[in-house]
Protein backbone atom coordinates (compact mmCIF):
# COMPACT_ATOMS: atom_id res chain seq x y z
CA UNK A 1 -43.24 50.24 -31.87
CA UNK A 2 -40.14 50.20 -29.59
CA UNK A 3 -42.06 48.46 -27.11
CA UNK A 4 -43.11 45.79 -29.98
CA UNK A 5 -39.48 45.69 -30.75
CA UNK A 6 -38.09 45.10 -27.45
CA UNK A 7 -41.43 42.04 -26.79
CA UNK A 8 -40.13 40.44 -29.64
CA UNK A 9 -36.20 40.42 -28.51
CA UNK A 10 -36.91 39.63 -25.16
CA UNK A 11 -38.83 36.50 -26.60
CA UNK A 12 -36.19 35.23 -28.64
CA UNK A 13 -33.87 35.73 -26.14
CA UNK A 14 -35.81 33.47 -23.55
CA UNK A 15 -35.79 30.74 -26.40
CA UNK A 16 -32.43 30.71 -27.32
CA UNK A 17 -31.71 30.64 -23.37
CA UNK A 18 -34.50 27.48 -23.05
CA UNK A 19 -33.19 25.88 -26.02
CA UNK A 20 -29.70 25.98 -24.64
CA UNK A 21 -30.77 25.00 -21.46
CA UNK A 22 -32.17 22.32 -22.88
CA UNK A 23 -29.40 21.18 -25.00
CA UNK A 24 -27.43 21.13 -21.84
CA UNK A 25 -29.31 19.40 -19.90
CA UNK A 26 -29.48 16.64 -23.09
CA UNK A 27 -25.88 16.64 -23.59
CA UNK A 28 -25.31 16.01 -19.51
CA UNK A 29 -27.86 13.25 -19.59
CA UNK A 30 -25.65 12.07 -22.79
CA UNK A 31 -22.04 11.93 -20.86
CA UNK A 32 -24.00 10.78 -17.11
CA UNK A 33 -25.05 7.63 -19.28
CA UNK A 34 -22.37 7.28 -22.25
CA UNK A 35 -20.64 4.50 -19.69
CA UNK A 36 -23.57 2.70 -19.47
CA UNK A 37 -24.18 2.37 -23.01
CA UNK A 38 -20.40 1.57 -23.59
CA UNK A 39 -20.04 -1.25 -21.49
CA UNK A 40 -23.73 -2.30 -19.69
CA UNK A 41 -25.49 -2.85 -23.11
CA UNK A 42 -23.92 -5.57 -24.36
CA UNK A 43 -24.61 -7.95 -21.21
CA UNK A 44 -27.84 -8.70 -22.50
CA UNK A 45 -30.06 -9.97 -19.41
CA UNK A 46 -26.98 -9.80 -17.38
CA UNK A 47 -26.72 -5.93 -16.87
CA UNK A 48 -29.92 -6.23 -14.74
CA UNK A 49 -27.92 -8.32 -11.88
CA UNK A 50 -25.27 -5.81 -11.88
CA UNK A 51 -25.05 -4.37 -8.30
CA UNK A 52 -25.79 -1.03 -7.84
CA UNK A 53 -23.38 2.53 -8.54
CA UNK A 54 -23.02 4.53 -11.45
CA UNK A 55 -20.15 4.16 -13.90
CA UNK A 56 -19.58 8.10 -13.85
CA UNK A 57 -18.57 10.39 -16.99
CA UNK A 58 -16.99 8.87 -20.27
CA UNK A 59 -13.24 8.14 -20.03
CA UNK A 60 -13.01 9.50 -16.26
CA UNK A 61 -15.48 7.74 -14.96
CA UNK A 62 -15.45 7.87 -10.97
CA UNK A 63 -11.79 9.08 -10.78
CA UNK A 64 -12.69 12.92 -10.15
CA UNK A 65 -14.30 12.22 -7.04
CA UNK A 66 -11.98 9.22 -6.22
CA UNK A 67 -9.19 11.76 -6.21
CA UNK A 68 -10.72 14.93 -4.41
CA UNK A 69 -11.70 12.17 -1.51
CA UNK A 70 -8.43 10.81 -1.34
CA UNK A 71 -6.74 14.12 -1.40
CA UNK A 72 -9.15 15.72 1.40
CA UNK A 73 -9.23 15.22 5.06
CA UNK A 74 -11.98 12.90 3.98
CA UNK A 75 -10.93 9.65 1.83
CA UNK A 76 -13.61 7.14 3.17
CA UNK A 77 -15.94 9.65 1.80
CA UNK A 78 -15.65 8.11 -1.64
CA UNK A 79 -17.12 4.67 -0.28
CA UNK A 80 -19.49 6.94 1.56
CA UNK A 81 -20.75 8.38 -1.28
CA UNK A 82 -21.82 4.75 -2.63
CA UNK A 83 -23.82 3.51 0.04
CA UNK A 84 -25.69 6.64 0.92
CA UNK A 85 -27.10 6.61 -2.54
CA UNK A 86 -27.28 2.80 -3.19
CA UNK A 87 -27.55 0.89 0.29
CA UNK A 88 -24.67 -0.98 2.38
CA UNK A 89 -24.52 -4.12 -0.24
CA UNK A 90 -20.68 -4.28 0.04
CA UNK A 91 -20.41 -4.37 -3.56
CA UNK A 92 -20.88 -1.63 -6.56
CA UNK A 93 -20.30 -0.99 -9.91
CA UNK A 94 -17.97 2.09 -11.31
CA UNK A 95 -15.36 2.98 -13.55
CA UNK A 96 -11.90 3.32 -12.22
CA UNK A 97 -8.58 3.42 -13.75
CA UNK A 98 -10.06 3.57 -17.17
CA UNK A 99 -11.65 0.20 -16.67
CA UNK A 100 -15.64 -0.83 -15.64
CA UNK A 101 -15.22 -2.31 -12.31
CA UNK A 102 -16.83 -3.60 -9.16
CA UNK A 103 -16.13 -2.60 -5.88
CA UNK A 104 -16.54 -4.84 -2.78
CA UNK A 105 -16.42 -3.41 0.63
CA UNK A 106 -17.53 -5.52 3.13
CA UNK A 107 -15.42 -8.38 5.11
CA UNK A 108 -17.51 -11.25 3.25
CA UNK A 109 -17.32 -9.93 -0.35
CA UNK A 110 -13.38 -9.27 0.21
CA UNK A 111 -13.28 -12.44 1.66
CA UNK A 112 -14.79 -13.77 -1.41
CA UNK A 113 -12.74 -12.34 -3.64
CA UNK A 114 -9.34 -12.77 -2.39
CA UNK A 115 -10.01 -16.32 -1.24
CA UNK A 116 -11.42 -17.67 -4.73
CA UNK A 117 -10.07 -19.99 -6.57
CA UNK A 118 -7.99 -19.68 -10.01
CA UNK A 119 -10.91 -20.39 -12.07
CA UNK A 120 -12.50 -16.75 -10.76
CA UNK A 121 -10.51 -14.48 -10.31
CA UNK A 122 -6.83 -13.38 -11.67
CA UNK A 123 -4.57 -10.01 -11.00
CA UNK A 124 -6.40 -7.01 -12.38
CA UNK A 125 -3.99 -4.34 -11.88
CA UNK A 126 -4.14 -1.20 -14.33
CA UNK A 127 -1.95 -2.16 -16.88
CA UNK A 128 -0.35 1.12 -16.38
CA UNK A 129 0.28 -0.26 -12.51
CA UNK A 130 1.95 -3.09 -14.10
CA UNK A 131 4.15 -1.56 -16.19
CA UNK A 132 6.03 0.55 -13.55
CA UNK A 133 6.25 -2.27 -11.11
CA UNK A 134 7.04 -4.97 -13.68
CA UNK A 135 5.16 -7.87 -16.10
CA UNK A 136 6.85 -10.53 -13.86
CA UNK A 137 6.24 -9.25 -10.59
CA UNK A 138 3.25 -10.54 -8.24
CA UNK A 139 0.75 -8.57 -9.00
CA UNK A 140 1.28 -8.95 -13.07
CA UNK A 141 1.52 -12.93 -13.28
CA UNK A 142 -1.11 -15.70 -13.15
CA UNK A 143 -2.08 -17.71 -10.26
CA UNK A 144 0.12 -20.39 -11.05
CA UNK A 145 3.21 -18.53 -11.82
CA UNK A 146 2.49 -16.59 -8.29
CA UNK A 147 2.67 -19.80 -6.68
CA UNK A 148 6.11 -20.53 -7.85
CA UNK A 149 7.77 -17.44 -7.52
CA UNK A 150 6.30 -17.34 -3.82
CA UNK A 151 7.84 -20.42 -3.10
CA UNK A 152 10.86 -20.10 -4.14
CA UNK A 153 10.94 -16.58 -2.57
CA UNK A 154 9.47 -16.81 0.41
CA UNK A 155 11.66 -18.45 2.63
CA UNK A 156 14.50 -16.20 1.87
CA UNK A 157 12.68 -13.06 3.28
CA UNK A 158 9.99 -14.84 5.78
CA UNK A 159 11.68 -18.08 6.96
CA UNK A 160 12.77 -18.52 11.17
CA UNK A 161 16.50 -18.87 9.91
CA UNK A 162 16.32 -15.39 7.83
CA UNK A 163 14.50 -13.61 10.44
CA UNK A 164 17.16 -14.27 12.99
CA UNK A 165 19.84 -13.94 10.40
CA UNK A 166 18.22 -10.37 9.79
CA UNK A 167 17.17 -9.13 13.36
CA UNK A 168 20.70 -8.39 14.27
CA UNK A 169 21.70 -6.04 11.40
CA UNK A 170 18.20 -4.46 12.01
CA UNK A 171 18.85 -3.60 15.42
CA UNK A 172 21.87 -2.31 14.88
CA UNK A 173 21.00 0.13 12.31
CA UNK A 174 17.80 0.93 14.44
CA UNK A 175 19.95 1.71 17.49
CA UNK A 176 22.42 3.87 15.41
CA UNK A 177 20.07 5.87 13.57
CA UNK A 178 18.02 7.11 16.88
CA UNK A 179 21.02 8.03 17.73
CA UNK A 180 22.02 10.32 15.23
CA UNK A 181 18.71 11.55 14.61
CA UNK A 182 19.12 12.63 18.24
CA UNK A 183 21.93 15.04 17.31
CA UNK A 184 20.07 16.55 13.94
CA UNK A 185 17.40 19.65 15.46
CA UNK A 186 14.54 19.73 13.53
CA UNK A 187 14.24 16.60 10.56
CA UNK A 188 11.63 14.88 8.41
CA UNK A 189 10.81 11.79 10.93
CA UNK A 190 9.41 9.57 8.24
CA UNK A 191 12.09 10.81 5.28
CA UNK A 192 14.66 9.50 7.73
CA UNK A 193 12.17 6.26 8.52
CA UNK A 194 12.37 5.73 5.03
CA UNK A 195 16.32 5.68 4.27
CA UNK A 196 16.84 3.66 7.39
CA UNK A 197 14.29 0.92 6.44
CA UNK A 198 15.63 1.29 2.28
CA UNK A 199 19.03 0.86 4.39
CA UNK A 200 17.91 -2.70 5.87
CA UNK A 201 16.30 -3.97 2.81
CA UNK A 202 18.94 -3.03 0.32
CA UNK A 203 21.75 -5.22 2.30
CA UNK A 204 19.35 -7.80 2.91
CA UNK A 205 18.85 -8.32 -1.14
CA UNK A 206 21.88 -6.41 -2.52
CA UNK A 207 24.23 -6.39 0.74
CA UNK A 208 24.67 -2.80 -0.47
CA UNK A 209 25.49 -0.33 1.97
CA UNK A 210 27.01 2.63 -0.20
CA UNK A 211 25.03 5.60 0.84
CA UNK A 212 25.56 7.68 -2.97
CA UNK A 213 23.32 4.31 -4.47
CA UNK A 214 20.83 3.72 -1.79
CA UNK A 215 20.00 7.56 -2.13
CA UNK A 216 20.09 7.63 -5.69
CA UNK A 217 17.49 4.20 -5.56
CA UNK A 218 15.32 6.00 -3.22
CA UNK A 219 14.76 8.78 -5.01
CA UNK A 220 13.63 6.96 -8.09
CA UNK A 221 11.52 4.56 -5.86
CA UNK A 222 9.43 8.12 -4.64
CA UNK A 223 8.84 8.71 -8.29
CA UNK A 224 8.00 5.56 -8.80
CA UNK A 225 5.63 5.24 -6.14
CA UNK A 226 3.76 8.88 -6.92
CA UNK A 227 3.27 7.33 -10.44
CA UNK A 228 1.73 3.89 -8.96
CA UNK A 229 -1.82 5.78 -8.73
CA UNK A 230 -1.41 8.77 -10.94
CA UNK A 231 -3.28 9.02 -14.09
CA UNK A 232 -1.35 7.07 -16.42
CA UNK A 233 -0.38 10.13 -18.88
CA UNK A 234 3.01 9.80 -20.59
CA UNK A 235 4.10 12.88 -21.19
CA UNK A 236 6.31 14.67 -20.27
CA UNK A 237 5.69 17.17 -16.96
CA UNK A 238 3.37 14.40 -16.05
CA UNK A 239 3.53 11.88 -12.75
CA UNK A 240 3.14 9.02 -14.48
CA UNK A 241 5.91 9.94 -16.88
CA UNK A 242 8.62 10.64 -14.74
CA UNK A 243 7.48 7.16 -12.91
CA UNK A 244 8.34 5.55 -15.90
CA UNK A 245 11.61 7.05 -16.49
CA UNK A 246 12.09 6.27 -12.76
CA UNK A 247 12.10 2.79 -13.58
CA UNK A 248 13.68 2.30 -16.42
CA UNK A 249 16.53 3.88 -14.22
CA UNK A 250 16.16 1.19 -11.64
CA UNK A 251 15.99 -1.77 -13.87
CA UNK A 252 19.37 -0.43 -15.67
CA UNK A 253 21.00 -0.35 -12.16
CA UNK A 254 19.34 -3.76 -11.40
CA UNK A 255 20.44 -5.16 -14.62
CA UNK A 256 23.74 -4.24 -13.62
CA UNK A 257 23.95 -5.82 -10.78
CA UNK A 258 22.72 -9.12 -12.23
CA UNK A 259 25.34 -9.13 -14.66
CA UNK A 260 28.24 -8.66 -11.84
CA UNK A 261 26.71 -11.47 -10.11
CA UNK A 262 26.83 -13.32 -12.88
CA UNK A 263 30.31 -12.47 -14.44
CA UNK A 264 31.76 -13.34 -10.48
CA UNK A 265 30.25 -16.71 -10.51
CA UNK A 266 31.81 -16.97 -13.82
CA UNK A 267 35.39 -16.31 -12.78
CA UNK A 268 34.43 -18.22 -9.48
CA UNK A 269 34.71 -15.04 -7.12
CA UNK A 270 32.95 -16.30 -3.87
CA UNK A 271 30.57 -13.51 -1.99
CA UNK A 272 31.64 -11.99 1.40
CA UNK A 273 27.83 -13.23 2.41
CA UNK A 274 25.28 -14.66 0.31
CA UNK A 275 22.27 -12.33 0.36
CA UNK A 276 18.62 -12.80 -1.44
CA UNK A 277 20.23 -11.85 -4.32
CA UNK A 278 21.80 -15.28 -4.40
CA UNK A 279 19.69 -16.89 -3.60
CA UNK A 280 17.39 -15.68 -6.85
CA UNK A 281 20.15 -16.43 -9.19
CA UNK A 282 20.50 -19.90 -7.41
CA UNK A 283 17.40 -20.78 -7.04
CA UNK A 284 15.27 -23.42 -9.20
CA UNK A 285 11.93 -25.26 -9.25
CA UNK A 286 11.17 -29.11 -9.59
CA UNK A 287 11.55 -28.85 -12.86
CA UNK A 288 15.23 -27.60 -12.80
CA UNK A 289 13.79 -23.77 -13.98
CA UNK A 290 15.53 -21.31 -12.98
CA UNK A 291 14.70 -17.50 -12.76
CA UNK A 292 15.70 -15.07 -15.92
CA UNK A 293 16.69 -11.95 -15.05
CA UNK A 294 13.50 -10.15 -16.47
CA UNK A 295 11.73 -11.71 -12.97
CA UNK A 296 15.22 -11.37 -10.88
CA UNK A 297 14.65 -7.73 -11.56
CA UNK A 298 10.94 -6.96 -11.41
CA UNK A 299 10.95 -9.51 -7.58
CA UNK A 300 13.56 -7.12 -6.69
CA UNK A 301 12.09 -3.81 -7.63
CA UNK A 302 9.18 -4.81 -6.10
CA UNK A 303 10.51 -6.56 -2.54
CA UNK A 304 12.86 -2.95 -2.36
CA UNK A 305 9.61 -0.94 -3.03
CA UNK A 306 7.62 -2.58 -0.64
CA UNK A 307 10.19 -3.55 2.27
CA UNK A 308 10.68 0.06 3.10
CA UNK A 309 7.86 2.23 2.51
CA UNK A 310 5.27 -0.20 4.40
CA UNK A 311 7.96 -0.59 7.50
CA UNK A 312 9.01 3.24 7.26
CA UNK A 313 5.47 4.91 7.48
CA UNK A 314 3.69 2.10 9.67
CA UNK A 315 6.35 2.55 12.26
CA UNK A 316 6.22 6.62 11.86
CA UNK A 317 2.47 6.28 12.70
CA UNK A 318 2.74 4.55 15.37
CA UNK A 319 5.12 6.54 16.89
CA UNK A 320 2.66 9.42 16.19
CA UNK A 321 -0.19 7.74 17.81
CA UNK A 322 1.96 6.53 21.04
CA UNK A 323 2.84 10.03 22.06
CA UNK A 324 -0.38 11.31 21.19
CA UNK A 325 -1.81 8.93 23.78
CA UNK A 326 0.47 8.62 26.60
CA UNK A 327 -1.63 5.47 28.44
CA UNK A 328 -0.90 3.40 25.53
CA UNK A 329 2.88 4.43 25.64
CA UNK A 330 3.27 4.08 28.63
CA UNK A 331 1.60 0.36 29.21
CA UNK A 332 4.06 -0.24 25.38
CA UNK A 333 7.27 1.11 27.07
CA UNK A 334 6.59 -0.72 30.64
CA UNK A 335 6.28 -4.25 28.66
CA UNK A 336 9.66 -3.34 26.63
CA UNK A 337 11.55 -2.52 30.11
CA UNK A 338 9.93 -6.02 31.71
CA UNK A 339 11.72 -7.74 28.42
CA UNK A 340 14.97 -5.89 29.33
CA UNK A 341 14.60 -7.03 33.39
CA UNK A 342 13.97 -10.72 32.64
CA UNK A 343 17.21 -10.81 29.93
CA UNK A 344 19.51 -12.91 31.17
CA UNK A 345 23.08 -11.75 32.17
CA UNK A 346 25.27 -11.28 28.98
CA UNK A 347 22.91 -10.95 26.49
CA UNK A 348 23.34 -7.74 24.53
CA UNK A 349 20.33 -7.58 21.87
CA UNK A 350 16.58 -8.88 21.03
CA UNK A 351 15.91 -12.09 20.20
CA UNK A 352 13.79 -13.79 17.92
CA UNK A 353 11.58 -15.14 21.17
CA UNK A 354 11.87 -11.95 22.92
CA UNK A 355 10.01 -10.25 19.79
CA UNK A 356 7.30 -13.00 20.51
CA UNK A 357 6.36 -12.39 23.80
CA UNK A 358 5.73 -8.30 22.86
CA UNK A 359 1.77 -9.18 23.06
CA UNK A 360 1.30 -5.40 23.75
CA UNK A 361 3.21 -3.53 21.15
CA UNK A 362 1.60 -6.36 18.70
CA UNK A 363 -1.55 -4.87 19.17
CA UNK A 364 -0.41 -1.30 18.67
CA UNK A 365 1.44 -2.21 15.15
CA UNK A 366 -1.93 -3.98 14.60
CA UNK A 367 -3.88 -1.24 15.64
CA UNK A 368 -1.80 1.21 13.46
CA UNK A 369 -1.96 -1.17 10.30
CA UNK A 370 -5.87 -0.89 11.04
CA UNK A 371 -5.81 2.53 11.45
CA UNK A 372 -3.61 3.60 8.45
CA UNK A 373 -4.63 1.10 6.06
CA UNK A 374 -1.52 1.23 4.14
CA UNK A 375 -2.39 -0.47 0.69
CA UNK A 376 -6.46 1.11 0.78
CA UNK A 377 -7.44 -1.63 -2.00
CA UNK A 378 -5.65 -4.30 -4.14
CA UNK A 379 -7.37 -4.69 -7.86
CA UNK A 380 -8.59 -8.37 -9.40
CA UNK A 381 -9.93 -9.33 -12.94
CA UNK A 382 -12.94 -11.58 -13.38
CA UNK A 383 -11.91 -14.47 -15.22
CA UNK A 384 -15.75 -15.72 -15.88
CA UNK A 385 -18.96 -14.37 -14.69
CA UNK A 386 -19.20 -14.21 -10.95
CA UNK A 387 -21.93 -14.28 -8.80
CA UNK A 388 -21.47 -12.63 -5.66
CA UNK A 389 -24.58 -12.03 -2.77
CA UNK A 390 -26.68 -12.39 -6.08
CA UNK A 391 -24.65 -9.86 -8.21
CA UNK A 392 -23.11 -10.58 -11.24
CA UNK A 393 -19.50 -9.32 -12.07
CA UNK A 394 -19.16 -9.53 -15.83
CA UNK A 395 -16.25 -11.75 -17.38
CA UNK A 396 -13.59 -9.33 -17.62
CA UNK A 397 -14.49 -6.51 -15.35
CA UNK A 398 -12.22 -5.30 -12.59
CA UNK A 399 -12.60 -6.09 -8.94
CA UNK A 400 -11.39 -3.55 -6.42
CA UNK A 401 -10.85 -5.10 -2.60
CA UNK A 402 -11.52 -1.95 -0.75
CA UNK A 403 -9.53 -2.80 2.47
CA UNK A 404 -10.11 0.70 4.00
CA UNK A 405 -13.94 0.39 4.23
CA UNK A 406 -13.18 -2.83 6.15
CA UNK A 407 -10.77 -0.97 8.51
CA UNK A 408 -12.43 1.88 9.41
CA UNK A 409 -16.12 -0.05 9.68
CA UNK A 410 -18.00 0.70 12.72
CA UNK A 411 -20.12 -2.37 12.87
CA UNK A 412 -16.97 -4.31 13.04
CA UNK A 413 -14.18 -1.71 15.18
CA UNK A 414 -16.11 0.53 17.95
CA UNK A 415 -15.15 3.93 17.26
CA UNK A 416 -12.87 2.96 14.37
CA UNK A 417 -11.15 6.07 13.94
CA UNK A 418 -9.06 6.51 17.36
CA UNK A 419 -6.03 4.55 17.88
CA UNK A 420 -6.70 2.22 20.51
CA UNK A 421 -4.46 -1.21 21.11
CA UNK A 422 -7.11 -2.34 23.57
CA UNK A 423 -9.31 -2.88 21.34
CA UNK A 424 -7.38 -6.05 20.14
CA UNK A 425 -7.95 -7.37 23.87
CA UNK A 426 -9.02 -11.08 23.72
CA UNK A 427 -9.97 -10.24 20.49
CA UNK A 428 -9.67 -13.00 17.30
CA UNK A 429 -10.61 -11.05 13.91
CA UNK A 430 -13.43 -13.05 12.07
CA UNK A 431 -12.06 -13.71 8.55
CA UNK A 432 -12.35 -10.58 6.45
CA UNK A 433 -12.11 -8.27 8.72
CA UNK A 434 -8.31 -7.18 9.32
CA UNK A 435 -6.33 -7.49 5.83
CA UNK A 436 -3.62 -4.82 6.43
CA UNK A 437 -1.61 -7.52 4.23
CA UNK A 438 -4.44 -9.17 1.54
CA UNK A 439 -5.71 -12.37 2.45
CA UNK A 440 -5.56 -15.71 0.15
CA UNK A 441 -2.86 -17.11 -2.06
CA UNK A 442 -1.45 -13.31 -2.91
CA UNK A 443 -1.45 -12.59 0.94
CA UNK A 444 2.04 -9.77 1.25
CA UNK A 445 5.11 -12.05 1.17
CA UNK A 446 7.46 -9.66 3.07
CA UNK A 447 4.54 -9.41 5.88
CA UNK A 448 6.59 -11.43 8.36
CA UNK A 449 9.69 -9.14 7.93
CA UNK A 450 7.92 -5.72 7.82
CA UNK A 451 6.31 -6.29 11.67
CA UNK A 452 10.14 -7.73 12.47
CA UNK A 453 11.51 -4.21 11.25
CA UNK A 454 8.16 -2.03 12.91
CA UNK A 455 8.70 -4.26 16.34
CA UNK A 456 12.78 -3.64 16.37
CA UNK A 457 12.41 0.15 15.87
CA UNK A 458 9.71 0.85 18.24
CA UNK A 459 11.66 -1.68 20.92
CA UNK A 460 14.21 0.97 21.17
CA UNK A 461 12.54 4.18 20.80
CA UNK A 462 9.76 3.27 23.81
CA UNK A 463 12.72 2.33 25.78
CA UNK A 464 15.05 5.41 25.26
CA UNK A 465 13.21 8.11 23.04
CA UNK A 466 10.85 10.91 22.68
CA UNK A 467 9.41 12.44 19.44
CA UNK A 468 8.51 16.14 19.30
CA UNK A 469 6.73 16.88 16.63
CA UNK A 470 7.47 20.57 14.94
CA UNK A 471 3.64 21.02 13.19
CA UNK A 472 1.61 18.11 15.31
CA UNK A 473 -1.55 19.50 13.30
CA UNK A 474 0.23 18.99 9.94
CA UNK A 475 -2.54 17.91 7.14
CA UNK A 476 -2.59 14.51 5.98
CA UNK A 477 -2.01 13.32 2.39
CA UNK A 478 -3.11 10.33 1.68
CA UNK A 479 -1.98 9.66 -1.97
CA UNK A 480 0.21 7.53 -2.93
CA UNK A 481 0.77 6.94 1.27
CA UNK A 482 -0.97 8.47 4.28
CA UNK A 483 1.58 10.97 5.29
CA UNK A 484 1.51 14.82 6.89
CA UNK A 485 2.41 16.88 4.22
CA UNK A 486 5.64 17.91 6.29
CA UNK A 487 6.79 14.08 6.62
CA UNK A 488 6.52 14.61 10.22
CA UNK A 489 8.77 17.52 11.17
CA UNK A 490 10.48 16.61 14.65
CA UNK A 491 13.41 16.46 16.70
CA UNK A 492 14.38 13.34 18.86
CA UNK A 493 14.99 13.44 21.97
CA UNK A 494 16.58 11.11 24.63
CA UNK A 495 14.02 10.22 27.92
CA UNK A 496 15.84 12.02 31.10
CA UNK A 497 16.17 8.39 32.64
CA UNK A 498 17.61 6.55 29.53
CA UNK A 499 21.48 5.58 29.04
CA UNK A 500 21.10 4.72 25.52
């Protein structure tokens, strides 16, 4: 009777087990194709030319493995993932940033989709993206807005006459701060990187150099930027929320500043030195528009965002890589000294055509904007349906340029993860295939300054310095910037044979 007893438990208990086995594996199947359902379904015959990929779990989509990638040793293993499971197409569907998307990874699908016209494509940032760096900046305006703004920016920041107007005041803080970093022990290389290029970029706009506000700025700019690809969660304890309050702190100290300017032209009080900030408030298009202070402040917040952190961490890594690979450094440092011999007598700093003829150390920033991929991937919104290699992106889906793919793509860069200049040897990029700034209309308008700042700094350190690094085997973050987690612990020293 027992035994009957304990038959008859067992039994249910192997059904109740299948049966919730079997609800799990229903429920799993539910979630794996709730995405699909959502937002494939309605397409009608068009969900059949999507391109390959998988659109993930409801609401988080592909963001659970997009972040574990990004914050492993491993963030190309995201793309990986893709075309080991669907083929190399250079384009797949997902769902990032709470949005169904498409992601193209190859040089002619980027190419494609940075290079279309209006009528395609527009900005497809996450709106959360857009609302901490601003509704008029770049990246949240249409094409034809863009196109104004970046001319009557550009020139300001990119043109010969500000370049040479700028190179001066950039070499001298460049020569000052090795010098004091020199006298510091043991310091965060790239913290100090990124106060010295914040330095630059606030005088250029603001001509600002009070230390209390540039600190202040910088350390709502870091919050800011940790926020730019957090999950956009506002509340409070959250990254995303205390990027928001970040800016609402910058954009009341902006505002300020707008307001001065404008209360001094009131009462006629003439600037010690007219500075980009100026030239916003004076600037206007054909039609006699000029700029409101909404996009005086959102250009600024995101020119100051942008004209430090690129400069500050693309000029740490190559520092990194030179003195991990002391051929390159020394063939870098050899064509610095050979500028230096051939200056003529009396001339104390660079010049603009001096900063031309650095063919070398171009190819190591190059290789190190390769390398490093600053921005990974910029974000576009289909205006109509696309076709693209005989895929169809939907009207209204996201695009995501995936620049790193591109980068670090060994049928296009031999060995594409070690730092090698030489690789850039009589070598012309086919279109595509290097976008460390975009590519198109949107291409980076501060591009020209950034390498002006990069070439300046590592002009003088080649010729005088040598970085020690405290923890050279210091992990890698790469979220929101590829960074060691110590920000490069080191202490600077001077080279035996310099007189700097």
């Amino acid at each position: 009777m027992i035994t009957m007893e304990f038959g008859w438990m067992w039994l249910v208990m192997v059904l109740i087990w299948s049966f919730g086995a079997v609800l799990v594996a229903i429920l799993e199947w539910v979630l794996k194709n709730a995405n699909k359902w959502l937002h494939e379904k309605h397409l009608g015959e068009k969900q059949y030319s999507l391109p390959p990929g998988d659109l993930g779990w409801p609401f988080l989509g592909n963001m659970p493995s997009f972040l574990r990638s990004f914050k492993s040793n491993h963030p190309e293993s995201f793309i990986s993932s893709f075309v080991s499971r669907f083929g190399r197409t250079g384009i797949y569907k997902a769902f990032m940033f709470g949005s169904p998307c498409v992601i193209v990874t190859t040089p002619e699908t980027c190419r494609r989709v940075l290079t279309a016209d209006d009528d395609s494509f527009k900005p497809g940032w996450p709106q959360s993206t857009v609302q901490l760096i601003g509704n008029k900046s770049f990246i949240g305006i249409s094409y034809e807005e863009h196109k104004r703004l970046r001319r009557l920016t550009a020139a300001p920041v990119n043109g010969y006459e500000a370049l040479s107007t700028y190179a001066k005041y950039i070499e001298e803080n460049v020569v000052s701060s090795l010098n004091k970093w020199t006298t510091m022990g043991e310091f965060e290389f790239l913290t100090q990187l990124r106060k010295l290029t914040f330095r630059i970029i606030m005088y250029i706009f603001l001509s600002s150099e009070s230390e209390p506000v540039m600190e202040a700025l910088e350390r709502e700019y870091t919050a800011l930027n940790y926020g730019v690809r957090a999950t956009a969660i506002n509340l409070p304890g959250f990254v995303y929320h205390k990027a928001l309050k970040a800016r609402k702190k910058l954009v009341a100290t902006f505002q300020s500043i707008v307001d001065e300017r404008r209360n001094q032209r009131k009462e006629f009080v003439l600037p010690k030195k007219k500075d980009m900030m100026d030239a916003l408030l004076d600037v206007a298009d054909e039609n006699g528009r000029k700029l409101s202070d909404e996009e005086i402040i959102d250009i600024l917040l995101m020119y100051l965002n942008a004209g430090h952190e690129s400069s500050g961490h693309t000029a740490m890594w190559a520092a990194i890589f030179l003195e991990r690979h002391p051929e390159f450094l020394q063939k870098a440092k050899a064509e610095q000294e050979e500028i230096v011999r051939k200056r003529p007598p009396g001339q104390s700093g660079l010049t603009l055509k001096e900063i031309r003829e650095m063919e070398y150390l171009s190819k190591v920033i190059d290789e190190t904007l390769r390398l490093i991929t600053f921005s990974p991937f910029v974000f576009r919104e289909a205006k109509t349906d696309v076709n693209i290699n005989g895929y169809t992106i939907p009207k209204g889906w996201k695009v995501v340029v995936w620049f790193r793919s591109v980068h670090l793509d060994p049928e296009i860069y031999e060995n594409p993860m070690e730092f090698n200049p030489s690789r850039w040897d009589n070598y012309t990029p086919k279109a595509g295939t290097f976008l460390p700034f975009g590519a198109g209309s949107r291409l980076c308008p501060g591009n020209d300054l950034a390498k002006l700042e990069i070439t300046i700094f590592l002009h003088h350190f080649l010729l005088h310095y040598q970085l020690e690094r405290v923890n050279p085997g210091s992990p890698v973050m790469y979220l929101p910037h590829t960074r060691p987690i110590d920000n490069c612990l080191a202490r600077l020293k001077k080279c035996p044979t310099s007189s700097a």
